[in-house]
Protein backbone atom coordinates (compact mmCIF):
# COMPACT_ATOMS: atom_id res chain seq x y z
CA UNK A 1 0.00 0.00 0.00
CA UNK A 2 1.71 3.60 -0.96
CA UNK A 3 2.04 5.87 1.12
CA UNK A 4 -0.45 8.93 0.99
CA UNK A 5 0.53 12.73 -0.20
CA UNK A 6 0.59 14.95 2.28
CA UNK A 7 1.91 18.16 0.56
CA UNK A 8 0.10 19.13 -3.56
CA UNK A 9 2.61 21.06 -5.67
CA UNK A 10 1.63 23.99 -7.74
CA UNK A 11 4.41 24.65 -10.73
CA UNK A 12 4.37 28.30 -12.11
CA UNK A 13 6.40 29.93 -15.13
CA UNK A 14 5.26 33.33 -14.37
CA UNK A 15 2.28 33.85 -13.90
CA UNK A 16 0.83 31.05 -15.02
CA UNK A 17 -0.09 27.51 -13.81
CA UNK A 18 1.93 25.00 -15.96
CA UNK A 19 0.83 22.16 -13.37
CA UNK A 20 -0.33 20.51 -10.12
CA UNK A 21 -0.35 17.68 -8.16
CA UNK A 22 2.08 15.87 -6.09
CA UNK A 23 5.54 15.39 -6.36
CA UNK A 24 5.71 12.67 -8.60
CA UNK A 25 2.47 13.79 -10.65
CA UNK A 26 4.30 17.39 -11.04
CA UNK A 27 7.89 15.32 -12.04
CA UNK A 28 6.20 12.97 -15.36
CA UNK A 29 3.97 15.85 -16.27
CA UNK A 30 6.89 17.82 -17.00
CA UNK A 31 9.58 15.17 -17.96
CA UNK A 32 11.83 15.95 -15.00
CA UNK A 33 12.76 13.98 -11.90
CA UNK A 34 11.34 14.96 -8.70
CA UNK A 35 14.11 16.14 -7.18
CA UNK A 36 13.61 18.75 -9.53
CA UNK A 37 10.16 19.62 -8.43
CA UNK A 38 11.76 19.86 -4.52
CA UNK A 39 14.62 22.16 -5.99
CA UNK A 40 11.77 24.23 -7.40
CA UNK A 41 9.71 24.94 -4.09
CA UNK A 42 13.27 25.91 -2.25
CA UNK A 43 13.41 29.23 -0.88
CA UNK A 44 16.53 30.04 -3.37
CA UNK A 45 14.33 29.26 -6.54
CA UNK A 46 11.45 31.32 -5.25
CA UNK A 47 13.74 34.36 -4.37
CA UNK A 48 15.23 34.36 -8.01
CA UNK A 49 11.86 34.24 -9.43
CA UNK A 50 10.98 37.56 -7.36
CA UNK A 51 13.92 39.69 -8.13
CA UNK A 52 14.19 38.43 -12.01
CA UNK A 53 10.31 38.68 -12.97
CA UNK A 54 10.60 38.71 -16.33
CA UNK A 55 12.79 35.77 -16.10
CA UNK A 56 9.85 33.22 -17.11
CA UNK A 57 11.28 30.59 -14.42
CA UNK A 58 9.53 27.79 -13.30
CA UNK A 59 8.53 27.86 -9.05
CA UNK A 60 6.58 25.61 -7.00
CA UNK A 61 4.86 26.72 -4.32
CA UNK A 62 3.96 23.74 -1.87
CA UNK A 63 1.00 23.52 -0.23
CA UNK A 64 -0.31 20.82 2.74
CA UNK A 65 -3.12 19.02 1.62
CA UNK A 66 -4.71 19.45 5.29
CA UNK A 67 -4.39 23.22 4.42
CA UNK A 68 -6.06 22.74 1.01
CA UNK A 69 -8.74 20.47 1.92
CA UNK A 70 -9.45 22.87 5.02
CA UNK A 71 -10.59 26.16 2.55
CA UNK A 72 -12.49 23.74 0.98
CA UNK A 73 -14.95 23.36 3.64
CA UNK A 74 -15.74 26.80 3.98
């Protein structure tokens, strides 16, 4: 039996949503390992992406599923 997700990934390249899911759903969509995905939810990644804007780079923002499934019952 796996073992169950507890954080969803959301993959930008701008401003726009190139993906979601978890982990490993984020890593095939895009043809990259998921070590990749990690790298792209580190603080480093996210802080290039805010002082290069225009730079088009790819940032994952990683969000507990307890958090997401939470607003949902509003």
């Amino acid at each position: 039996m796996g073992r169950l997700a507890k954080f969803e990934y959301v993959i930008y390249k701008g401003d726009e949503v190139v993906c979601h899911g978890t982990r490993k759903e984020c890593a095939d969509m895009l043809g990259v390992k998921e070590d990749t995905i990690t790298y792209l939810s580190c603080k480093q990644s996210r802080d290039h992406a805010l002082k290069y804007p225009d730079s088009h780079r790819m940032v994952a923002e990683k969000v507990s599923i307890a958090e997401i499934e939470k607003e949902l019952a509003i």
